[in-house]
Protein backbone atom coordinates (compact mmCIF):
# COMPACT_ATOMS: atom_id res chain seq x y z
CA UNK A 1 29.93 56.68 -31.42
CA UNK A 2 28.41 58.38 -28.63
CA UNK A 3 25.59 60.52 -30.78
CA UNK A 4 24.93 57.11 -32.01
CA UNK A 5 24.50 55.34 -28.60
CA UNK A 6 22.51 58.44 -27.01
CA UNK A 7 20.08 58.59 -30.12
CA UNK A 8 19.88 54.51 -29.39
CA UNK A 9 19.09 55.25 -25.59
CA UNK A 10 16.39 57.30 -26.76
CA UNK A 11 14.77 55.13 -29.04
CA UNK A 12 14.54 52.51 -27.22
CA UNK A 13 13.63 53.74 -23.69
CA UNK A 14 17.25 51.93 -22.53
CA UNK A 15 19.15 53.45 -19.68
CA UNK A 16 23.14 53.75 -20.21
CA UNK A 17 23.39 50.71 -17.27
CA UNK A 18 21.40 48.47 -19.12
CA UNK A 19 22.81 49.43 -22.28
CA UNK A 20 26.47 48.69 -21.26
CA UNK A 21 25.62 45.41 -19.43
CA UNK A 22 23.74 43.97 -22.35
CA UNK A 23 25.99 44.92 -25.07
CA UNK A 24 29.61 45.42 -23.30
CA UNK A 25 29.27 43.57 -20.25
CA UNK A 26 30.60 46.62 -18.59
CA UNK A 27 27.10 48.49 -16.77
CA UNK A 28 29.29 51.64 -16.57
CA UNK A 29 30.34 51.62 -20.46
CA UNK A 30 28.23 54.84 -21.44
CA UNK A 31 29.18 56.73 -18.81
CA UNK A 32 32.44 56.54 -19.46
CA UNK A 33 32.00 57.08 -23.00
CA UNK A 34 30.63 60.26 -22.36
CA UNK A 35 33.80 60.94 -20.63
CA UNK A 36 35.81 60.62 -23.36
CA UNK A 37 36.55 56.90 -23.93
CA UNK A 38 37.03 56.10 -26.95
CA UNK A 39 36.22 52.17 -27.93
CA UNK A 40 37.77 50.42 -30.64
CA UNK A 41 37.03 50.03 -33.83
CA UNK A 42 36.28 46.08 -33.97
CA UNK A 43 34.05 47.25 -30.48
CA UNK A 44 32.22 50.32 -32.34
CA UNK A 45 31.58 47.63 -35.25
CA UNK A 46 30.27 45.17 -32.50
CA UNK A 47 28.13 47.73 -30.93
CA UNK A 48 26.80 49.00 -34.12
CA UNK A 49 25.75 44.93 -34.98
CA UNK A 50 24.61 44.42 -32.05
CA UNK A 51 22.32 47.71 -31.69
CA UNK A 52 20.68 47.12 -35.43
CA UNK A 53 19.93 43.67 -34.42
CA UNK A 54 18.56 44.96 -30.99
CA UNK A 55 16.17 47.29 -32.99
CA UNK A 56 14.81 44.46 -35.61
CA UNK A 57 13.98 42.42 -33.16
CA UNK A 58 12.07 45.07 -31.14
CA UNK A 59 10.46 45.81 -34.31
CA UNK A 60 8.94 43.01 -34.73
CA UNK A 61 8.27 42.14 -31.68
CA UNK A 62 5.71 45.64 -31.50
CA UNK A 63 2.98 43.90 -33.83
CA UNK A 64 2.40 40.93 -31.67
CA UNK A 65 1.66 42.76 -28.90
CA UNK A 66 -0.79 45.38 -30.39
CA UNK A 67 -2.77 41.43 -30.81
């Protein structure tokens, strides 16, 4: 889960506060993550929706504003 949340940070310019505030309510979730907490599996499933759906709607967002 964690590769999968850094790679997400990456793509999407997010830092790990914003990240875990917008998706877990919790503005220190990544951080501890990266110390070894491991979420569920309904929250990894959760996360997982809620990051694909994060990076459709940036996606199309990214041709309206080239206009």
């Amino acid at each position: 889960m964690l590769k999968e949340i850094e790679k997400f940070l990456t793509e999407q310019n997010m830092n790990p506060t914003d990240f875990g505030r917008r998706f877990m309510s919790d503005p220190m979730f990544v951080f501890e993550v990266r110390k070894g907490r491991m979420p569920y599996p309904a929250t990894k499933t959760r996360l997982k929706t809620a990051m694909d759906a994060y990076r459709s709607e940036a996606r199309e967002k990214k041709p309206a504003e080239r206009e």
